[in-house]
N, C-alpha and C. Protein backbone atom coordinates (compact mmCIF):
# COMPACT_ATOMS: atom_id res chain seq x y z
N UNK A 1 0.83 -1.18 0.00
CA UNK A 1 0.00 0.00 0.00
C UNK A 1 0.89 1.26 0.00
N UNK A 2 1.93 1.02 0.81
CA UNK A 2 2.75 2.35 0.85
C UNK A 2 3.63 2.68 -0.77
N UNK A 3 3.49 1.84 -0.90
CA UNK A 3 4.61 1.68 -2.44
C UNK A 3 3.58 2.36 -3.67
N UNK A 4 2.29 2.02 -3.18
CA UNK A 4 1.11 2.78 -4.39
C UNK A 4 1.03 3.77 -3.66
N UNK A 5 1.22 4.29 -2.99
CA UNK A 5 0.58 6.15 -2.38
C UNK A 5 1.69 6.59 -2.86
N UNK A 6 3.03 6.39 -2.71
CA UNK A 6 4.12 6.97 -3.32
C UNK A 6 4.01 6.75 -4.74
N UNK A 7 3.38 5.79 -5.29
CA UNK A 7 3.35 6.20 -7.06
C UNK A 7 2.74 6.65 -6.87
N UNK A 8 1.57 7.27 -6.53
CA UNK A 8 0.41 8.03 -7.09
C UNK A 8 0.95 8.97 -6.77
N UNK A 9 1.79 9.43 -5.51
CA UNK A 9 2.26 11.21 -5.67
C UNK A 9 3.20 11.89 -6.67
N UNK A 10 4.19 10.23 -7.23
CA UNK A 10 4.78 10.84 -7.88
C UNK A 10 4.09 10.56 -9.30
N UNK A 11 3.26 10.18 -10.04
CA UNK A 11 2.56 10.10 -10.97
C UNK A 11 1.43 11.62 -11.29
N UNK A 12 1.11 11.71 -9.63
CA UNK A 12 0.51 13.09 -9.55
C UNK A 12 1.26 14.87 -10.08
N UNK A 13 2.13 14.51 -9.19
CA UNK A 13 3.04 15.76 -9.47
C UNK A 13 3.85 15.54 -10.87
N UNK A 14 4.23 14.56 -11.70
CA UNK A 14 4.33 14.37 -12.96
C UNK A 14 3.41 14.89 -13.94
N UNK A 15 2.28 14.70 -13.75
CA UNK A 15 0.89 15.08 -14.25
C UNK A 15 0.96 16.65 -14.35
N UNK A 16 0.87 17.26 -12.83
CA UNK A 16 0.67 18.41 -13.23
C UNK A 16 2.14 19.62 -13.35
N UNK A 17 3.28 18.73 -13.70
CA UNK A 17 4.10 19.87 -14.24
C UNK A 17 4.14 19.55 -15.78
N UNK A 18 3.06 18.34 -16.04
CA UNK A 18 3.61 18.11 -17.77
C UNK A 18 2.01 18.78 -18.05
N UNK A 19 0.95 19.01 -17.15
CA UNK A 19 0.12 20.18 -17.71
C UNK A 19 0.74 21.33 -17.56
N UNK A 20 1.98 21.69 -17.24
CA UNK A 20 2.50 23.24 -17.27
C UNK A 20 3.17 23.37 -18.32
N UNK A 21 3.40 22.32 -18.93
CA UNK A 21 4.59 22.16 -20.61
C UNK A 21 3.25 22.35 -21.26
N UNK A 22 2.59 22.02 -21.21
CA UNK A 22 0.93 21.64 -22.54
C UNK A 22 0.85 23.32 -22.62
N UNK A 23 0.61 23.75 -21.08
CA UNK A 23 0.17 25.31 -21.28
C UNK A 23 1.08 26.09 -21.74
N UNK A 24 2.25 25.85 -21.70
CA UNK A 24 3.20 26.90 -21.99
C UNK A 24 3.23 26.43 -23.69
N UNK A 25 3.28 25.40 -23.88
CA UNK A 25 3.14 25.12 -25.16
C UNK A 25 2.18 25.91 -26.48
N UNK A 26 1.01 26.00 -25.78
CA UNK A 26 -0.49 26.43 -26.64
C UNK A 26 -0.38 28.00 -26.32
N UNK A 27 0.54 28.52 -25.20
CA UNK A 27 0.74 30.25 -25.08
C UNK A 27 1.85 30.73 -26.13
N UNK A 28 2.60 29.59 -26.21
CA UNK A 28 4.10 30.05 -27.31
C UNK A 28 3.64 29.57 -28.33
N UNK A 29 2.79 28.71 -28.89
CA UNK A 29 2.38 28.39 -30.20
C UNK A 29 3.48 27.60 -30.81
N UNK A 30 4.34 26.57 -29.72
CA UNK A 30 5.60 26.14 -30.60
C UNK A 30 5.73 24.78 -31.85
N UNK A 31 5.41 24.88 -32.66
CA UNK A 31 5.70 24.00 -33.84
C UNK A 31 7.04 23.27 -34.14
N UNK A 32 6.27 21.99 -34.63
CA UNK A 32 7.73 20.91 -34.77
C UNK A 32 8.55 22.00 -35.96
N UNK A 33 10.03 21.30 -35.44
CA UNK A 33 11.06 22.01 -36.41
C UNK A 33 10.74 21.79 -38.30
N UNK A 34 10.43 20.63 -38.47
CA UNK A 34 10.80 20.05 -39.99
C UNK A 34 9.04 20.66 -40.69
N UNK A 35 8.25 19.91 -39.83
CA UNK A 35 6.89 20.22 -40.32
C UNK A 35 5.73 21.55 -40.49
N UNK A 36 6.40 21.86 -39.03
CA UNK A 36 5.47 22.77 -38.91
C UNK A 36 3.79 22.77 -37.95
N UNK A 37 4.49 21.92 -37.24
CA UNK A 37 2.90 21.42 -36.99
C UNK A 37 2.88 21.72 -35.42
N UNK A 38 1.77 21.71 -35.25
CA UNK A 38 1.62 22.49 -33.58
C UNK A 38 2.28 21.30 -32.17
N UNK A 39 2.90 21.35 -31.72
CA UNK A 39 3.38 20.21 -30.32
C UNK A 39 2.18 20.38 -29.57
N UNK A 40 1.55 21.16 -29.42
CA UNK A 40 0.02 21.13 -28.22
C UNK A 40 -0.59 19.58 -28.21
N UNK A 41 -0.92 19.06 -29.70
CA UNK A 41 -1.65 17.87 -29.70
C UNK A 41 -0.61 16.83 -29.18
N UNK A 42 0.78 16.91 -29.63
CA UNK A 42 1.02 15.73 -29.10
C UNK A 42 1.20 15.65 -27.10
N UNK A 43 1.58 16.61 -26.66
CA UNK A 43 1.85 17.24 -25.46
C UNK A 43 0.28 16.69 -25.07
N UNK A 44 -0.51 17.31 -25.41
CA UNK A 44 -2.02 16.96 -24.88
C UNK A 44 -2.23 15.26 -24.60
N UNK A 45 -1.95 15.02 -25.69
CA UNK A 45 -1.77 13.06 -25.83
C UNK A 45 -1.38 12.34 -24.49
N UNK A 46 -0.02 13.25 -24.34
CA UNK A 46 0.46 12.58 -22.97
C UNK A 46 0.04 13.03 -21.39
N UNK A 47 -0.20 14.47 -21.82
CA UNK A 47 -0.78 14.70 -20.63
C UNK A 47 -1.89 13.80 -20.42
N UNK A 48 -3.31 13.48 -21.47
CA UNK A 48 -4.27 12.97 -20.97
C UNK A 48 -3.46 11.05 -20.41
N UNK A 49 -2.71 10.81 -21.10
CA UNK A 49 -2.15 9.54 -20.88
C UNK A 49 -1.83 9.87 -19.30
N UNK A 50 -1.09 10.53 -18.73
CA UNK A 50 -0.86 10.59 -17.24
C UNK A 50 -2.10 10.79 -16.69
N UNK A 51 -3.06 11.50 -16.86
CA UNK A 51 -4.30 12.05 -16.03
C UNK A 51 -4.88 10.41 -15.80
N UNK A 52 -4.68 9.50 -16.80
CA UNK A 52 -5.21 8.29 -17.14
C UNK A 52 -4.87 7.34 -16.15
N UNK A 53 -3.53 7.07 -15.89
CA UNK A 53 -2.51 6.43 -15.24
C UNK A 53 -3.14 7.46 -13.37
N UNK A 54 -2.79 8.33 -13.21
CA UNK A 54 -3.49 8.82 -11.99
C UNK A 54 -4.74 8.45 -11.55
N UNK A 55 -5.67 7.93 -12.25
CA UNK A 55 -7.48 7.51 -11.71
C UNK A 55 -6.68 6.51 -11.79
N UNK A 56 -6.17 5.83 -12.44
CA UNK A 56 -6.34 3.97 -12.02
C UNK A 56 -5.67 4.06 -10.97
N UNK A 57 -4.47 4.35 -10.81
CA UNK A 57 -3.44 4.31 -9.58
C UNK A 57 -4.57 4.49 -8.44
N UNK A 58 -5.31 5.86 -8.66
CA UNK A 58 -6.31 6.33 -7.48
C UNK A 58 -7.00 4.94 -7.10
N UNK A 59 -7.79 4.79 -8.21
CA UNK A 59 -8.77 3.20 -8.35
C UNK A 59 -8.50 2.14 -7.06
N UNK A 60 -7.19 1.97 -7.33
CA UNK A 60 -5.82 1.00 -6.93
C UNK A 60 -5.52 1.12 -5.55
N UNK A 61 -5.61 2.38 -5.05
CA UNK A 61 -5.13 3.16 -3.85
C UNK A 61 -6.39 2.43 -3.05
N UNK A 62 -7.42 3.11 -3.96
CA UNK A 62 -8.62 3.05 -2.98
C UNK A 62 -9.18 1.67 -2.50
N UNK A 63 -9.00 1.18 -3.45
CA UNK A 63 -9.43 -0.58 -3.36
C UNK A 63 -8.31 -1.26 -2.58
N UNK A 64 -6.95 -0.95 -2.62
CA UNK A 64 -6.12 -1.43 -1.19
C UNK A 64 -6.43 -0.91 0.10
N UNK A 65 -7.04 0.25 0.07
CA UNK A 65 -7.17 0.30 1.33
C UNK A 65 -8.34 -0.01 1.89
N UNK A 66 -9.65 0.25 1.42
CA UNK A 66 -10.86 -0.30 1.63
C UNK A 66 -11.42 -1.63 1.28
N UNK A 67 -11.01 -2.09 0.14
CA UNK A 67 -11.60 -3.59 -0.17
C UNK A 67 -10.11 -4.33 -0.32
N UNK A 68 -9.82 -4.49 0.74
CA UNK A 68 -8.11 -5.34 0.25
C UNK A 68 -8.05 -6.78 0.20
N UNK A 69 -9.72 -7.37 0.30
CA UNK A 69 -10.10 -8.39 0.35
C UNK A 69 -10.34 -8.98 -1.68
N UNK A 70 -11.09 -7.73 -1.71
CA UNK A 70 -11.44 -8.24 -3.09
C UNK A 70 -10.62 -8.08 -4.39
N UNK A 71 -9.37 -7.69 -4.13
CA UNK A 71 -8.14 -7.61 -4.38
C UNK A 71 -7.69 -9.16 -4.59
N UNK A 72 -7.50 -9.40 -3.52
CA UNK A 72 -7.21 -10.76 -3.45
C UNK A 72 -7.61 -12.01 -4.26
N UNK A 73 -8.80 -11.68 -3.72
CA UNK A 73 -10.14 -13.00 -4.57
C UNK A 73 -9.77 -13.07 -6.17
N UNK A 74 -9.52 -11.43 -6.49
CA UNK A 74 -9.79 -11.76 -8.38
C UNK A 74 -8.18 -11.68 -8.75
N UNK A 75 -7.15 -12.27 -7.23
CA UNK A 75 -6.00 -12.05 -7.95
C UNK A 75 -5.73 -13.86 -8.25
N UNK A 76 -6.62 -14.38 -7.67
CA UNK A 76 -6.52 -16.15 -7.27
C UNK A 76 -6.88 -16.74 -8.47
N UNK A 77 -5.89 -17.50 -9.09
CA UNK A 77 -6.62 -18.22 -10.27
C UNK A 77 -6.71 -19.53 -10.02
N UNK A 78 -7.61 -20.20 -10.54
CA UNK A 78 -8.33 -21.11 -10.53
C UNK A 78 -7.89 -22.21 -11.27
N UNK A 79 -7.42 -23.29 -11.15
CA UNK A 79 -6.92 -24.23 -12.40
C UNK A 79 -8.15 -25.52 -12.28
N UNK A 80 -8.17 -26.00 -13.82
CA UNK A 80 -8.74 -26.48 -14.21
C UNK A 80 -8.33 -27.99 -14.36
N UNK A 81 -9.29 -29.06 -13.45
CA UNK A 81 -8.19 -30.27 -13.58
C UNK A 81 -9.10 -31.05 -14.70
């Protein structure tokens, strides 16, 4: 449990300094070198990819600490004789 609260802070604070690159990005208007094409979309891509990775982690957090039972159950596999 302690090992997921520490990813999630540092997954958290990852998150929101790579929403401070997205913003600074879409204020400077900066375009790839060769093409020409705006970095916002791809920057956006990853930001939403971290925002993504933060709810599950959360998900993850929450279900270890409150259901740490049912964790368990669907981690048990079953063999088939």
């Amino acid at each position: 449990m302690f090992a997921t609260l520490v990813l999630l802070f540092v997954v958290t604070v990852q998150t929101i300094t790579l929403f401070d690159k997205v913003r600074a990005t879409y204020v400077d208007h900066v375009l790839t070198y060769d093409l020409n094409i705006p970095d916002l979309a791809f920057f956006a891509v990853a930001w939403l990819g971290d925002v993504s990775a933060v709810l599950l982690i959360a998900i993850r957090t929450y279900r270890l600490v409150f259901q740490p039972q049912a964790l368990h159950d669907a981690s048990e596999t079953k063999t088939v004789e």
